[in-house]
C-alpha atoms as a PDB file:
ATOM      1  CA  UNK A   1       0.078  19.139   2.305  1.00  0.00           C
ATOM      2  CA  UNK A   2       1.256  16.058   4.083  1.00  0.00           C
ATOM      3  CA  UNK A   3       0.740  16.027   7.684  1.00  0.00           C
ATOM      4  CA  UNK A   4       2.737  13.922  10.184  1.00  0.00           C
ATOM      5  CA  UNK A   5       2.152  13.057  13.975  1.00  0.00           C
ATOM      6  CA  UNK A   6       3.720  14.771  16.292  1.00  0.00           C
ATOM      7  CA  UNK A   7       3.214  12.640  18.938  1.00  0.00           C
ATOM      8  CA  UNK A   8       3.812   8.584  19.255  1.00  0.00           C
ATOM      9  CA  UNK A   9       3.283   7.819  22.789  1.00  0.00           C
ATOM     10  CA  UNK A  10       3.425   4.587  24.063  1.00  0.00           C
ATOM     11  CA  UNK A  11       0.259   3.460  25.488  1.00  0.00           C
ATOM     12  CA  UNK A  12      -1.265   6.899  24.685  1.00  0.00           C
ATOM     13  CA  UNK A  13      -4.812   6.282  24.123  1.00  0.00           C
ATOM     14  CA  UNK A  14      -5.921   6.529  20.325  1.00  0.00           C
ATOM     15  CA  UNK A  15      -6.466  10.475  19.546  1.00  0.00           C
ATOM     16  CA  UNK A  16      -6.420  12.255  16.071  1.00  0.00           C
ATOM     17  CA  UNK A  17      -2.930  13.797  16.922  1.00  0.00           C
ATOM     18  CA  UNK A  18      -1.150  11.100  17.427  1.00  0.00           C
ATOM     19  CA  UNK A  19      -2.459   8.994  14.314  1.00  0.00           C
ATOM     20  CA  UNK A  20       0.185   9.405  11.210  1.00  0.00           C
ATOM     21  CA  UNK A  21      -1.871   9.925   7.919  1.00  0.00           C
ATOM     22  CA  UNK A  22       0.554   9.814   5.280  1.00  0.00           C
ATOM     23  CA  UNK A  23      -1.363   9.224   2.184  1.00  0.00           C
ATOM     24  CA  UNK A  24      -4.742   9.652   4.139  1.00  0.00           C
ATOM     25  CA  UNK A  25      -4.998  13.258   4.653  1.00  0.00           C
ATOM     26  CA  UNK A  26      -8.268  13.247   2.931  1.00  0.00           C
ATOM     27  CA  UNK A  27     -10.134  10.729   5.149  1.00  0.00           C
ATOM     28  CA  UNK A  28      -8.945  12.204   8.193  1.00  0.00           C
ATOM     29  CA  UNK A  29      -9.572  15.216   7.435  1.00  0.00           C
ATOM     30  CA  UNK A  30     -13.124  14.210   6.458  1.00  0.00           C
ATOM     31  CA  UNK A  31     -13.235  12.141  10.214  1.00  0.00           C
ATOM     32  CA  UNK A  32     -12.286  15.301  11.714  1.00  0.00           C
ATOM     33  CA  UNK A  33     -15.661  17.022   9.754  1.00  0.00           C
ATOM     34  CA  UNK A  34     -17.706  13.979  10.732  1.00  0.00           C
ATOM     35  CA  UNK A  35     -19.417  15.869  14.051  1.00  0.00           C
ATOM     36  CA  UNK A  36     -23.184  16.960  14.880  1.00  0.00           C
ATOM     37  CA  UNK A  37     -24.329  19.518  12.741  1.00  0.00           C
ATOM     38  CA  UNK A  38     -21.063  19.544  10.380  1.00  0.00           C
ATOM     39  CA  UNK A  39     -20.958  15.751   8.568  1.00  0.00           C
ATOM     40  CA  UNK A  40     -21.462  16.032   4.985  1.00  0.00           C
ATOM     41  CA  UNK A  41     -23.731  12.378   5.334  1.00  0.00           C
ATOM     42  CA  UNK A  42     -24.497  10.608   8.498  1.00  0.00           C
ATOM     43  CA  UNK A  43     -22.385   7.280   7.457  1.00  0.00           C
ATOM     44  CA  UNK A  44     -18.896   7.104   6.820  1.00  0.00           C
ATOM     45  CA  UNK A  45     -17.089   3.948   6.199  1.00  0.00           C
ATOM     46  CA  UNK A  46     -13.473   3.261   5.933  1.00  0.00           C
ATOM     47  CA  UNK A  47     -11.516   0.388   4.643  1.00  0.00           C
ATOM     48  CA  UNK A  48      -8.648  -1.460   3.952  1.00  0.00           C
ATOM     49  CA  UNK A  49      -5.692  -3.584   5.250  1.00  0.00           C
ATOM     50  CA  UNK A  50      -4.571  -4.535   8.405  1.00  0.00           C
ATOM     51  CA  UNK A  51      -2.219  -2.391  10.037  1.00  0.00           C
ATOM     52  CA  UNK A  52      -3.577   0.922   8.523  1.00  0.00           C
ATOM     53  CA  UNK A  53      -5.056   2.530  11.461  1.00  0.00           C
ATOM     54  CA  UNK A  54      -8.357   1.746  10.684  1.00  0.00           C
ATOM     55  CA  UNK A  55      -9.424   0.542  14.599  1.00  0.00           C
ATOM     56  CA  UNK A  56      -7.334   3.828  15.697  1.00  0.00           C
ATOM     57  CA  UNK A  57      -9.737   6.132  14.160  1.00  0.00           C
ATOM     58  CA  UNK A  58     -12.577   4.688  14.984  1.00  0.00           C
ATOM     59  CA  UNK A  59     -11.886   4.897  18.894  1.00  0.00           C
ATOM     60  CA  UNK A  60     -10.078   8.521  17.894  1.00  0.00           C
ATOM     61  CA  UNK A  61     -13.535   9.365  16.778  1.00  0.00           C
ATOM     62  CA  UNK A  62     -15.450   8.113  19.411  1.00  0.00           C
ATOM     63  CA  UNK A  63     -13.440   9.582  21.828  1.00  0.00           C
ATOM     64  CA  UNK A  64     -13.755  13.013  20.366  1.00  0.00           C
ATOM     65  CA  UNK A  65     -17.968  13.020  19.892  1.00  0.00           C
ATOM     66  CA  UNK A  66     -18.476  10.636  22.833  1.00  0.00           C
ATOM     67  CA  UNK A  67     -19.790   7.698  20.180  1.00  0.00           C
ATOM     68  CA  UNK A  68     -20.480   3.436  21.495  1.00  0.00           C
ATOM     69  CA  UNK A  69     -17.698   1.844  19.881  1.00  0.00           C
ATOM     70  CA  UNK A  70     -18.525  -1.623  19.294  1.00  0.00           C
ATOM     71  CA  UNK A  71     -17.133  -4.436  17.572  1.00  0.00           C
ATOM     72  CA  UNK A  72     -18.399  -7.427  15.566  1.00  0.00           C
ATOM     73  CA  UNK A  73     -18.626  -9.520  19.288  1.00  0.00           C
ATOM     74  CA  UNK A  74     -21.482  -8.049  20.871  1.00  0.00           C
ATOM     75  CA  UNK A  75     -25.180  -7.032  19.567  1.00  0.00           C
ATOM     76  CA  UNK A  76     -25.384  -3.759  18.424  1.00  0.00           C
ATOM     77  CA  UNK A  77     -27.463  -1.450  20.119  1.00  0.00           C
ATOM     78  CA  UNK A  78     -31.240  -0.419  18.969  1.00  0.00           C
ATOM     79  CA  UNK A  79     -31.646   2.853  17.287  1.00  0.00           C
ATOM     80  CA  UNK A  80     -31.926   5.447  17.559  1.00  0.00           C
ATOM     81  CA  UNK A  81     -28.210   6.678  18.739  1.00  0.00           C
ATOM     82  CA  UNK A  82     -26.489  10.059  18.195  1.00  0.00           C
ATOM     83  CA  UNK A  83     -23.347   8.407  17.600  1.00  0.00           C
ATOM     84  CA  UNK A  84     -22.272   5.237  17.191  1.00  0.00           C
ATOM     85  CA  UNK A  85     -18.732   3.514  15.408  1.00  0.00           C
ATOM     86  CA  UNK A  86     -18.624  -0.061  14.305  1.00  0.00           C
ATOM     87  CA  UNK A  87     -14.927  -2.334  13.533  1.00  0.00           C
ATOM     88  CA  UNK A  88     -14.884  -4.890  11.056  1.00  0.00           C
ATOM     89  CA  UNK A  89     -18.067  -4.712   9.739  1.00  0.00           C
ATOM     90  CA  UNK A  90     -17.294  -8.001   7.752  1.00  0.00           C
ATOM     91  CA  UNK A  91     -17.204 -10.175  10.455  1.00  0.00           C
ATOM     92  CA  UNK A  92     -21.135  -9.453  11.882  1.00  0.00           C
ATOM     93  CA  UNK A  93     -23.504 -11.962  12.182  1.00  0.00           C
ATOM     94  CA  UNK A  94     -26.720 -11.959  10.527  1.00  0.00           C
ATOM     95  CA  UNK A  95     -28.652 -10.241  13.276  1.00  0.00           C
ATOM     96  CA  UNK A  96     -26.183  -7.926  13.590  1.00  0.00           C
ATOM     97  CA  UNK A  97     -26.561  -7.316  10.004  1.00  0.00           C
ATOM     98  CA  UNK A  98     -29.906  -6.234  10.145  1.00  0.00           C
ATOM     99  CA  UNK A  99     -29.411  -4.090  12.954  1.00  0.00           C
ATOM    100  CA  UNK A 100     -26.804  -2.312  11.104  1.00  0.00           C
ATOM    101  CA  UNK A 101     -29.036  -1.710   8.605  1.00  0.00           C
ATOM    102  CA  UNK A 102     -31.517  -0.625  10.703  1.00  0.00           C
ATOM    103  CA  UNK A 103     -28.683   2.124  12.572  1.00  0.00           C
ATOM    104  CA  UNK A 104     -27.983   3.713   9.164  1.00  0.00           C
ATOM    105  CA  UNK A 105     -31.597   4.137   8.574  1.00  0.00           C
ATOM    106  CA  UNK A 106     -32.140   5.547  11.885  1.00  0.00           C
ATOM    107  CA  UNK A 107     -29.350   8.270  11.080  1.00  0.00           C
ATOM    108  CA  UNK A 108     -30.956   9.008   7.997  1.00  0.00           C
ATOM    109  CA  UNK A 109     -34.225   9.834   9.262  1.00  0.00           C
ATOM    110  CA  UNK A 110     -34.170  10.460  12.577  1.00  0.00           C
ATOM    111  CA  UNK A 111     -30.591  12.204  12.504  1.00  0.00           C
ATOM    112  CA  UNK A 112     -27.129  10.609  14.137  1.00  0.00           C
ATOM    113  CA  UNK A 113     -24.402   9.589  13.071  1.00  0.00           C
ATOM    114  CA  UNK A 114     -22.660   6.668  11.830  1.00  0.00           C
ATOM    115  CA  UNK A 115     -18.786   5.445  11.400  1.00  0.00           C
ATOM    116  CA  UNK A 116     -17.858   1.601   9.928  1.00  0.00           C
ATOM    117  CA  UNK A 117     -14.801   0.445   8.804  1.00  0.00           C
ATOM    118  CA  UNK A 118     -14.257  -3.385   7.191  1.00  0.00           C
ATOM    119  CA  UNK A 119     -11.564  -4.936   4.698  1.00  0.00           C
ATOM    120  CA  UNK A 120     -13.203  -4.459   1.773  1.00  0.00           C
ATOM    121  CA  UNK A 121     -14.884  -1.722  -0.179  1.00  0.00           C
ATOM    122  CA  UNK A 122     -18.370  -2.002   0.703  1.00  0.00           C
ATOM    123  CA  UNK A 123     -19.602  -3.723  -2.880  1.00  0.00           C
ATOM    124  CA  UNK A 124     -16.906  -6.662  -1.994  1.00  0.00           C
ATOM    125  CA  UNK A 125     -18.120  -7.578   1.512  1.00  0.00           C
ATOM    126  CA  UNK A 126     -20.145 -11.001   2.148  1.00  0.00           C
ATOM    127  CA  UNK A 127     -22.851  -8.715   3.963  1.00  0.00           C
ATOM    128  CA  UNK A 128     -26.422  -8.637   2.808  1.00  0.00           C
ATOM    129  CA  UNK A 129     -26.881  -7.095  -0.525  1.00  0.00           C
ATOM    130  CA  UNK A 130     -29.084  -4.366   1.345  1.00  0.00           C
ATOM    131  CA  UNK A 131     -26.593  -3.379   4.205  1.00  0.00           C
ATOM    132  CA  UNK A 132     -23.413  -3.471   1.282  1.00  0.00           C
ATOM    133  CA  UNK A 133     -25.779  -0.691  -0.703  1.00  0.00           C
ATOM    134  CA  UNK A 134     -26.493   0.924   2.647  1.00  0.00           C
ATOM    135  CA  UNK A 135     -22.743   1.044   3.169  1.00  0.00           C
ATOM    136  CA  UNK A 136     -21.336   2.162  -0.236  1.00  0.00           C
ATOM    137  CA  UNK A 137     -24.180   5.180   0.140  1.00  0.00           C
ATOM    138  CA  UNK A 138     -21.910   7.160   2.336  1.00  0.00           C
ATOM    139  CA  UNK A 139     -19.257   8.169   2.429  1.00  0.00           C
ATOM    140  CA  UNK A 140     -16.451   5.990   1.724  1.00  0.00           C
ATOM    141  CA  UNK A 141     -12.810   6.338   2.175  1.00  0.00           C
ATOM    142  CA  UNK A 142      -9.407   3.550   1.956  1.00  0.00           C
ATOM    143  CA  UNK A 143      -7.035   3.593   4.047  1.00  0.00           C
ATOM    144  CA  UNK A 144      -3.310   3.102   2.436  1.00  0.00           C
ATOM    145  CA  UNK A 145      -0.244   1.647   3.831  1.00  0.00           C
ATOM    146  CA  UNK A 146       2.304   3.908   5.345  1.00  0.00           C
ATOM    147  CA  UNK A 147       5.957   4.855   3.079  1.00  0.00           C
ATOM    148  CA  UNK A 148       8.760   3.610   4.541  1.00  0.00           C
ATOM    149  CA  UNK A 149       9.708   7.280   4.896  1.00  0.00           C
ATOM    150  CA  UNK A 150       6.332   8.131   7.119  1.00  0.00           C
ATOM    151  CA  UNK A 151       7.014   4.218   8.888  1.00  0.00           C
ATOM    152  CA  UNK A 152      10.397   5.519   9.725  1.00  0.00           C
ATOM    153  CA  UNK A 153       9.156   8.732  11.357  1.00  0.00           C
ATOM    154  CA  UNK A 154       6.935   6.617  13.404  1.00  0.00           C
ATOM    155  CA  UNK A 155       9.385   4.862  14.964  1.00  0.00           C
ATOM    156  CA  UNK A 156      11.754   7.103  15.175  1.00  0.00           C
ATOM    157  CA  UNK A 157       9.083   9.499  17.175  1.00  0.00           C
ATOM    158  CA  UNK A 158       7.928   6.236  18.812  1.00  0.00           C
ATOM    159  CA  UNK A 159      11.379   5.729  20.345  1.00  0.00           C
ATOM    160  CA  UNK A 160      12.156   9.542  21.249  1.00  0.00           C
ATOM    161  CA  UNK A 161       8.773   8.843  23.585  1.00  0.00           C
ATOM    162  CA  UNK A 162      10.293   6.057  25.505  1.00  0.00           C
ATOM    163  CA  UNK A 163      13.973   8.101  25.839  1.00  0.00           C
ATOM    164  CA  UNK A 164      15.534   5.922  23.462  1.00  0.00           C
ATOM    165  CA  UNK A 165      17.625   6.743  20.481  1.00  0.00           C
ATOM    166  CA  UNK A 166      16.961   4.558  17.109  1.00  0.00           C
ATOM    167  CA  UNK A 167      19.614   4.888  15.263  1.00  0.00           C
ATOM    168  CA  UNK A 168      18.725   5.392  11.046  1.00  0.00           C
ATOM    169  CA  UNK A 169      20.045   1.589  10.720  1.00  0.00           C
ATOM    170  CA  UNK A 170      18.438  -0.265  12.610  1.00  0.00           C
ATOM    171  CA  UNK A 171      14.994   1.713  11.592  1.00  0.00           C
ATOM    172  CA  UNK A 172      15.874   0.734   7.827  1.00  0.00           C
ATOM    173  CA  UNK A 173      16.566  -2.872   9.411  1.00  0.00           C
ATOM    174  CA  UNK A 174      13.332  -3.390  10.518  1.00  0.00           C
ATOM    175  CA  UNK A 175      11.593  -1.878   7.721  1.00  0.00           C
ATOM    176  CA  UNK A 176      13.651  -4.612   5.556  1.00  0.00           C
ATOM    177  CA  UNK A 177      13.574  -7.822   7.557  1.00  0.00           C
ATOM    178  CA  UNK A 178      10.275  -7.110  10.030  1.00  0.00           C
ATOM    179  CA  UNK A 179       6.496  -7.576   9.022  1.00  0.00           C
ATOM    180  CA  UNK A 180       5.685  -3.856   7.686  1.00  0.00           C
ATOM    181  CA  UNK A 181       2.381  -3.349   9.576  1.00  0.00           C
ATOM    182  CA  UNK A 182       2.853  -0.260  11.801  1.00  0.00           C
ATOM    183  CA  UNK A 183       1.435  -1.623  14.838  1.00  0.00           C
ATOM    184  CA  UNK A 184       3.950  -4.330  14.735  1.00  0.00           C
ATOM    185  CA  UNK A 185       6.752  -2.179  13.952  1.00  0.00           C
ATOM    186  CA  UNK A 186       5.735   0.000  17.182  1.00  0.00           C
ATOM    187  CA  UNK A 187       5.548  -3.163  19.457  1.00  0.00           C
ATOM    188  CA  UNK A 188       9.122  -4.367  18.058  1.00  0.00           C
ATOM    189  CA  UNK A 189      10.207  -0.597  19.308  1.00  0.00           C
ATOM    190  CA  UNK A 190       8.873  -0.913  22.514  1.00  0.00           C
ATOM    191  CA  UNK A 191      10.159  -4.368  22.756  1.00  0.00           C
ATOM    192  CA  UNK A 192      13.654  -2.848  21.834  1.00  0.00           C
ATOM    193  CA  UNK A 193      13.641  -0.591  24.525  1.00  0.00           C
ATOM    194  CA  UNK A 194      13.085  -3.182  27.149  1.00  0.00           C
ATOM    195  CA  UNK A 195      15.490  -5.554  25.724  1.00  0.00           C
ATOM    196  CA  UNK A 196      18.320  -2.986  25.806  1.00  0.00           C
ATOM    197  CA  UNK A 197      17.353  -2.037  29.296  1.00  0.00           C
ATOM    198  CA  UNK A 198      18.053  -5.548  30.263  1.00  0.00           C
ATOM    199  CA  UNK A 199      20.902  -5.976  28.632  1.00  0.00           C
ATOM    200  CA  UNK A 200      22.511  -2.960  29.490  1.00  0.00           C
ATOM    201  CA  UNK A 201      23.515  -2.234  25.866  1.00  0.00           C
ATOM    202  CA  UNK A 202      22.319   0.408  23.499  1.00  0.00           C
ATOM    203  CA  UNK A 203      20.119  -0.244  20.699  1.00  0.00           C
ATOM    204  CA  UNK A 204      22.187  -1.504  17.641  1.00  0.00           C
ATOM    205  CA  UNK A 205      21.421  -3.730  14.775  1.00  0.00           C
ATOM    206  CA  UNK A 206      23.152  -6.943  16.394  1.00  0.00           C
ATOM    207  CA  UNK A 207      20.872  -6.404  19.767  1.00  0.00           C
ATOM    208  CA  UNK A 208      17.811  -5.799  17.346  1.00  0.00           C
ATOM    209  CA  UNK A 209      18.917  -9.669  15.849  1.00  0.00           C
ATOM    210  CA  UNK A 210      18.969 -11.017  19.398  1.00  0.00           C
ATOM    211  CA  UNK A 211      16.532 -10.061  20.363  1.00  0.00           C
ATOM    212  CA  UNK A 212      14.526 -11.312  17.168  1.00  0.00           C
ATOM    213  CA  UNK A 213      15.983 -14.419  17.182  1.00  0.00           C
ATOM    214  CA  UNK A 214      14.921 -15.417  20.858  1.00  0.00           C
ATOM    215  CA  UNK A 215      11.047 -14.825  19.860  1.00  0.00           C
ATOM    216  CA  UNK A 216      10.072 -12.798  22.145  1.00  0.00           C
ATOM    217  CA  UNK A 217       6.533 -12.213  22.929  1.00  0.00           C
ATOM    218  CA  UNK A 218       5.599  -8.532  21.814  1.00  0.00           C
END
């Protein structure tokens, strides 16, 4: 069974409820099971496009076991760590490499766990042989793209947060003639709202082309 968000805050911080899993029931549900004492293996990785949420969970995740969330900027930390997530995995530097390598052992042996997301399946990525076979070892789940159905609920949901009624066509108007990420789609919402504040007009296709066509920063 499909389950959809049932809340879409704006600026609401990145929780499990308020992520929209669509066709990725299974790896959330599997995120939800990745705790102390319960994970099925210490590593889990996720992948896949931009705009799939993939950033979301990880800070869902470590907001919900009290995990370091770090990205691909800064040096890891030195194991051992009870819990511990890590964006974009492609984009580490060697050194970081090892030390990732050296976290997932560190969870195997010494117990702790582990979540990694990238672009790639794990086989695909221009890491060290070692760390890509360290990777693909656990568990490993992609991320897919939204429907336009489950986008639609977003913003609609999105919009109801903000006091704002979308009507169906300008939804289907964005989902036609905007860049399809979800994150983008949000921010063109939340733009929307503003714009029709200042305007003084309510949110219709022709002040959704305005707006668009003044390029305004979102």
């Amino acid at each position: 069974m499909r389950q959809l968000i049932l809340d879409i805050r704006p600026d609401a911080p990145p929780d499990f409820g308020n992520y929209l899993p669509g066709p990725n029931v299974e790896a959330l549900a599997a995120l939800r099971a990745h705790l102390p004492d319960e994970a099925r293996d210490p590593l889990l990785y996720l992948w896949g496009e931009a705009g799939v949420g993939k950033s979301h969970l990880l800070r869902a995740w470590a907001g919900e076991v009290g995990a370091t969330l770090m990205g691909a900027d800064a040096p890891l930390p030195d194991p051992p760590l009870p819990a511990l997530a890590v964006d974009d995995v492609e984009a580490l530097d060697a050194d970081n490499q090892i030390r990732l390598f050296g976290l997932i052992n560190s969870a195997r042996e010494q117990g702790g766990l582990l979540l990694a997301s990238g672009s790639l399946p794990p086989a695909q990525l221009a890491l060290r042989p070692d760390l890509a076979t360290r990777l693909a070892q656990g568990l490993v789940f992609r991320l897919l793209p939204l429907s336009d159905a489950d986008k639609a609920t977003a913003l609609t949901i999105r919009a109801e947060g903000r006091g704002l009624r979308l009507p169906e066509e300008v939804s289907r108007y964005l989902l036609t003639h905007s860049r399809r990420d979800l994150p983008r789609l949000l921010a063109i919402v939340d733009a929307l709202d503003t714009f029709s504040l200042s305007r003084k007009r309510p949110v219709s296709v022709p002040l959704l082309k305005e707006m668009l066509l003044q390029n305004l920063p979102l």
